[in-house]
C-alpha atoms as a PDB file:
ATOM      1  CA  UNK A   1      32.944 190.829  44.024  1.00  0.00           C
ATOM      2  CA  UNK A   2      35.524 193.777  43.991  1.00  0.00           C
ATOM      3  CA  UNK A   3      36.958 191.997  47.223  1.00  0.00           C
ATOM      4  CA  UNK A   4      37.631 188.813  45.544  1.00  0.00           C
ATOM      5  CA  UNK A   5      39.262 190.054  42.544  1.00  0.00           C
ATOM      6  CA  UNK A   6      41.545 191.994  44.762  1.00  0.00           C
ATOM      7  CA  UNK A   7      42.378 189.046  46.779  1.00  0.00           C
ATOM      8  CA  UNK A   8      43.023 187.297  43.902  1.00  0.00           C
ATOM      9  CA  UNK A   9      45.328 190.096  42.209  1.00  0.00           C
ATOM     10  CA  UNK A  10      47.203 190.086  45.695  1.00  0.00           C
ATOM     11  CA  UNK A  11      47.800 186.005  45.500  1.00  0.00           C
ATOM     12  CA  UNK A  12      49.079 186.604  41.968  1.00  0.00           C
ATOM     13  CA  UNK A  13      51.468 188.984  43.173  1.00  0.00           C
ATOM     14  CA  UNK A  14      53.268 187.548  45.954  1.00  0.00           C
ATOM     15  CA  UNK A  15      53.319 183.760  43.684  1.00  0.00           C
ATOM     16  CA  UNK A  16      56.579 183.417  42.789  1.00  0.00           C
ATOM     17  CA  UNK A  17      58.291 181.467  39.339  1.00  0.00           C
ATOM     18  CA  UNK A  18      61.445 180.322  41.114  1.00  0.00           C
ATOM     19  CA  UNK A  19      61.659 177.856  43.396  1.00  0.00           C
ATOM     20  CA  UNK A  20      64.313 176.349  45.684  1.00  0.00           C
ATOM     21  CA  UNK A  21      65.331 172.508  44.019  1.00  0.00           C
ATOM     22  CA  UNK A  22      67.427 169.858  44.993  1.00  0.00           C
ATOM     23  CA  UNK A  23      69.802 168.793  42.514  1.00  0.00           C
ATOM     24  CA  UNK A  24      69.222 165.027  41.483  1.00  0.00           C
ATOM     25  CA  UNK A  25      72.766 163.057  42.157  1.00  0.00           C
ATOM     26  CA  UNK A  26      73.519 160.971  38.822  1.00  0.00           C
ATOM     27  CA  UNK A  27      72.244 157.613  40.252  1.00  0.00           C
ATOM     28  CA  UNK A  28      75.433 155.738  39.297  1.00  0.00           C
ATOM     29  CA  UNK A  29      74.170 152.380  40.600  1.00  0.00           C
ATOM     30  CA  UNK A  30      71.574 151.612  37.833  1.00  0.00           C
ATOM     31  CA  UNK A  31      74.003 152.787  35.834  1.00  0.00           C
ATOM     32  CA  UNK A  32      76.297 149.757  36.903  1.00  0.00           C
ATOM     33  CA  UNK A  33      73.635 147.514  36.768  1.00  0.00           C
ATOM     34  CA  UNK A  34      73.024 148.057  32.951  1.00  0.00           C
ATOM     35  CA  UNK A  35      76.085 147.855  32.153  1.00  0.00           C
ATOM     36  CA  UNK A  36      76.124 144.238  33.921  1.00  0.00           C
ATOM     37  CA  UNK A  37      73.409 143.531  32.670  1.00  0.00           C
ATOM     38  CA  UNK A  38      74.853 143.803  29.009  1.00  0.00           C
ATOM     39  CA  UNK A  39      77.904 142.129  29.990  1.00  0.00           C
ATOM     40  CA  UNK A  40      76.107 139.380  31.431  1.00  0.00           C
ATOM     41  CA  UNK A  41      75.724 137.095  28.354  1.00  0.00           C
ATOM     42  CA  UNK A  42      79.561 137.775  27.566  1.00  0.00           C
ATOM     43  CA  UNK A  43      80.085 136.599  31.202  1.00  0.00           C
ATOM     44  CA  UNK A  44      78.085 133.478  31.400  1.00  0.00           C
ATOM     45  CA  UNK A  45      79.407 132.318  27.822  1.00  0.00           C
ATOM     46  CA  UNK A  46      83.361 132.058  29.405  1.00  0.00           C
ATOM     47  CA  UNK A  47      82.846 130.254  32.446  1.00  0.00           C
ATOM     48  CA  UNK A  48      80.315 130.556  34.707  1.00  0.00           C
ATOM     49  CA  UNK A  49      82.485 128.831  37.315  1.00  0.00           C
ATOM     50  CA  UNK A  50      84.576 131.606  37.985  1.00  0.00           C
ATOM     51  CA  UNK A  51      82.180 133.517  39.400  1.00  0.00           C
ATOM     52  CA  UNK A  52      81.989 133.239  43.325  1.00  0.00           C
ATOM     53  CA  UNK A  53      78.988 134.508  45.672  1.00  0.00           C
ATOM     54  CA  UNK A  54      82.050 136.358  47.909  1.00  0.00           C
ATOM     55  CA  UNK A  55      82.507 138.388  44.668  1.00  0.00           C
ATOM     56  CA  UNK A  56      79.378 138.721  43.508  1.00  0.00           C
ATOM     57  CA  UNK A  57      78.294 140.151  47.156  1.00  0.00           C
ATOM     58  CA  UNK A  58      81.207 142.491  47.118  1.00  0.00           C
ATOM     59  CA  UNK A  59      80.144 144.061  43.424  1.00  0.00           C
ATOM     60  CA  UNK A  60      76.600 144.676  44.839  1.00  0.00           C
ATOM     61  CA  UNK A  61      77.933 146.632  47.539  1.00  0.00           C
ATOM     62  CA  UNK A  62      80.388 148.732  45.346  1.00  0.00           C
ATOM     63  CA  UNK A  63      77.132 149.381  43.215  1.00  0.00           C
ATOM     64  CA  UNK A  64      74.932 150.335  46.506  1.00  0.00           C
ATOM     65  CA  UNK A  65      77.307 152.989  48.218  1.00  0.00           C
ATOM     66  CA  UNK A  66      76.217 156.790  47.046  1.00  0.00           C
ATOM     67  CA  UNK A  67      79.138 158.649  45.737  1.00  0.00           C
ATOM     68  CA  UNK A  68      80.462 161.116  48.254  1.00  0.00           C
ATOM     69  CA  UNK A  69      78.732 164.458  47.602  1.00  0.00           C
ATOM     70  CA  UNK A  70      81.486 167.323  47.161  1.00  0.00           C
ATOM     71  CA  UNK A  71      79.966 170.402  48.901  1.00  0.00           C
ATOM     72  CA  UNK A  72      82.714 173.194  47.359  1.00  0.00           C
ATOM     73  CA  UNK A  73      81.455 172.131  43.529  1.00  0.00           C
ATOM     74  CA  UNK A  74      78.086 172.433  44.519  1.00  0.00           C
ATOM     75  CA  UNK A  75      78.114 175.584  46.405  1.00  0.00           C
ATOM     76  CA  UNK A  76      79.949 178.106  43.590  1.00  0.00           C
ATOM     77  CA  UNK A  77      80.147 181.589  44.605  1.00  0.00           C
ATOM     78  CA  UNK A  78      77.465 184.155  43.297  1.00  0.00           C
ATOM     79  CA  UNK A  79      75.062 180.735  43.269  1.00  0.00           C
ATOM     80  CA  UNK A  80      71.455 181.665  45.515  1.00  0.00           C
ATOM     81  CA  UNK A  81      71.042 178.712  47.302  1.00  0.00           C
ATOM     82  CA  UNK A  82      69.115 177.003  50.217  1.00  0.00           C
ATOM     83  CA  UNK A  83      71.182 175.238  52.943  1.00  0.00           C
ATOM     84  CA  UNK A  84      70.602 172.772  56.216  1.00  0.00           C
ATOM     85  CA  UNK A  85      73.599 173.687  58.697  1.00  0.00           C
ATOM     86  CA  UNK A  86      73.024 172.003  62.222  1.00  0.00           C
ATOM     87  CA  UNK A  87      69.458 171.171  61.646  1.00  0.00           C
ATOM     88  CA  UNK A  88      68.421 175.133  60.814  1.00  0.00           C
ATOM     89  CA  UNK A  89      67.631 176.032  57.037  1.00  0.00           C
ATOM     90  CA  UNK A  90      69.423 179.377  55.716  1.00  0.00           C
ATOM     91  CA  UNK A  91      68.471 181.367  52.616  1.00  0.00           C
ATOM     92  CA  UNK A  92      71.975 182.265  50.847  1.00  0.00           C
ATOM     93  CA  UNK A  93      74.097 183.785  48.450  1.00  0.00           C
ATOM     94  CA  UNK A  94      77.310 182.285  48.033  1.00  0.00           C
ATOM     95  CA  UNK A  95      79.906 185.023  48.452  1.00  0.00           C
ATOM     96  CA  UNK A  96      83.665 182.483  48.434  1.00  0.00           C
ATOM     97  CA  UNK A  97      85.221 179.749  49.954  1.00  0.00           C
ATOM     98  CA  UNK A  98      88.103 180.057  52.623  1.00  0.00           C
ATOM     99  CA  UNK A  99      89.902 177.081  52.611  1.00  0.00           C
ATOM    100  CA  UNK A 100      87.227 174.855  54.353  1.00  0.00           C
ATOM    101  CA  UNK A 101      84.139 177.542  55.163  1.00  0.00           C
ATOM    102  CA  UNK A 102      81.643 178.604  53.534  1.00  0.00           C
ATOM    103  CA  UNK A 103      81.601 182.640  53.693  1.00  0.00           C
ATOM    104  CA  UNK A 104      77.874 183.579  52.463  1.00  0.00           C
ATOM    105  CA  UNK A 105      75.510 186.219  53.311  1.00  0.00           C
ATOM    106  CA  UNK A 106      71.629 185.701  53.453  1.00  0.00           C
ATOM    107  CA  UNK A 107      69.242 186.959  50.405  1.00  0.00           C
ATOM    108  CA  UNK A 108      67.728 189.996  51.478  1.00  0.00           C
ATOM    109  CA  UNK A 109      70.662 191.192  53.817  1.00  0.00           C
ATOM    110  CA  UNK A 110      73.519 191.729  52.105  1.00  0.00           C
ATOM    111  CA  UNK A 111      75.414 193.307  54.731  1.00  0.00           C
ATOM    112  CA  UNK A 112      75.054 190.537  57.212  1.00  0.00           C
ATOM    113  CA  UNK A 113      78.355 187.701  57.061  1.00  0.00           C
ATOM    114  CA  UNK A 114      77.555 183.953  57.557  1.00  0.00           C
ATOM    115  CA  UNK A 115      80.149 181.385  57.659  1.00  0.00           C
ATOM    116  CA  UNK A 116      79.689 177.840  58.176  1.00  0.00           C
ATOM    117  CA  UNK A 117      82.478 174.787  58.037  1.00  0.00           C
ATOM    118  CA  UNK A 118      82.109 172.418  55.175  1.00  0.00           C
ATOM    119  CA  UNK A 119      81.128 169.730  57.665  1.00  0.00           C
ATOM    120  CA  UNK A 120      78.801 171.852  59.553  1.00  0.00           C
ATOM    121  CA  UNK A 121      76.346 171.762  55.786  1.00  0.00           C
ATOM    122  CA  UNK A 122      73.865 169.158  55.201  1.00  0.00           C
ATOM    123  CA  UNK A 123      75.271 168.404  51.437  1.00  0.00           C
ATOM    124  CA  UNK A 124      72.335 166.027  50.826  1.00  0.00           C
ATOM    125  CA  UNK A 125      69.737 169.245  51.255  1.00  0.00           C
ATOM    126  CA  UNK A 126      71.353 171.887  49.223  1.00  0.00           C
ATOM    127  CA  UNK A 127      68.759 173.775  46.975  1.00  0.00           C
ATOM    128  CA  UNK A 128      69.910 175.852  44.072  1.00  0.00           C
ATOM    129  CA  UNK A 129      66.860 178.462  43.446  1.00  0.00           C
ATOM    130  CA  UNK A 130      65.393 177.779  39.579  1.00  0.00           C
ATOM    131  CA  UNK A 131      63.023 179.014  37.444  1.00  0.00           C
ATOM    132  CA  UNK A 132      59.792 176.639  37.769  1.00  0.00           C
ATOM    133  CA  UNK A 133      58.350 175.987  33.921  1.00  0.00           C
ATOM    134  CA  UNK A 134      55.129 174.220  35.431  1.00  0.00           C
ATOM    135  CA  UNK A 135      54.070 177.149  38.229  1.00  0.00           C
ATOM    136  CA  UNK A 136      54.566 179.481  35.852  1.00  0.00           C
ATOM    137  CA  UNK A 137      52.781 177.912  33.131  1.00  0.00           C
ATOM    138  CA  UNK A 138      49.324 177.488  35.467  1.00  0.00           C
ATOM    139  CA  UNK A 139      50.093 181.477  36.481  1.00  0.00           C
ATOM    140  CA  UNK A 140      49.709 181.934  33.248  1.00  0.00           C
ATOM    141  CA  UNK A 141      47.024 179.999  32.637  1.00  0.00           C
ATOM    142  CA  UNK A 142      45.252 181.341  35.723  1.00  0.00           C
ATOM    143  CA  UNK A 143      45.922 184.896  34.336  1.00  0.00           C
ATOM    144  CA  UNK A 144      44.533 184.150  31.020  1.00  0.00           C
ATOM    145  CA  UNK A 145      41.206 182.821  32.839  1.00  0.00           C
ATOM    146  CA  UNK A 146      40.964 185.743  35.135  1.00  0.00           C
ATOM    147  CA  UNK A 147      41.488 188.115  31.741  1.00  0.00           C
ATOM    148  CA  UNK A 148      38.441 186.222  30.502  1.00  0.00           C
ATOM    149  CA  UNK A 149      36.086 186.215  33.509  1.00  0.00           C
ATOM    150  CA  UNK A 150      36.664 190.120  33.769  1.00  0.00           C
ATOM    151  CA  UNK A 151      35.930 190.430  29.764  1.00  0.00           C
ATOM    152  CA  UNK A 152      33.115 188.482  30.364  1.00  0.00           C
ATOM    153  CA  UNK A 153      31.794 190.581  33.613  1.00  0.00           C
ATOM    154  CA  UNK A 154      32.352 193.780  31.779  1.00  0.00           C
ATOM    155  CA  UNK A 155      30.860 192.489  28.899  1.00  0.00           C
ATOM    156  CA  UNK A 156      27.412 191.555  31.094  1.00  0.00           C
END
């Protein structure tokens, strides 16, 4: 029994509330779409010859391409983030920007330099580290429960 509770203490330990998350990008194409799809009635009302399948072809393409993902904003200095350069996942903090790289050094080694180009980062798998509400709501709720089981062990 003493083993197990041990264990158990040791999981809770090393469990961590902050996690590394990808931002969401706005999604500006369903944006477009609702907005079309208020404008529609306006549309159709003036003159629904206008319209040509050349145009309407060329809007749904406008409304499919992703917006181009600006890797300075998102990597601000003093920011802990995770980043994909060249295929190989690094652990960062941001230290500044000269001119076009990245000059960062990695979490637990402060004293080691990294610099990547701007081109060399995978922009679509940066990871800012946040603080996860629904891990550490079930620590806590796992903590709570192993409170109780040892009130009720002492107890019997």
């Amino acid at each position: 029994m003493r083993k197990n509770l041990y264990f158990i203490i040791i999981l809770f330990s090393l469990v961590s509330c902050y996690t590394y998350q990808v931002k969401k990008q706005p999604d500006t194409a369903n944006d477009n779409k609702r907005e079309s799809k208020k404008n529609a009635p306006l549309a159709n009302t003036a003159s629904p010859q206008t319209k040509s399948p050349v145009a309407e072809s060329q809007n749904m393409n406008l409304q499919q391409t992703p917006a181009p993902i600006n890797v300075q904003d998102k990597l601000a200095p003093s920011k802990n983030v995770r980043i994909e350069v060249d295929g190989k996942t690094y652990k960062v903090i941001v230290d500044r920007w000269e001119s076009d790289s990245l000059v960062a050094h990695p979490v637990h080694n402060p004293k080691k330099i990294l610099k990547f180009h701007k081109s060399q980062i995978n922009a679509e798998r940066i990871a800012e580290k946040r603080f996860s509400q629904p891990i550490a709501d079930i620590i806590t709720v796992a903590a709570y429960a192993g409170i109780g089981v040892l009130i009720w062990s002492l107890v019997k």
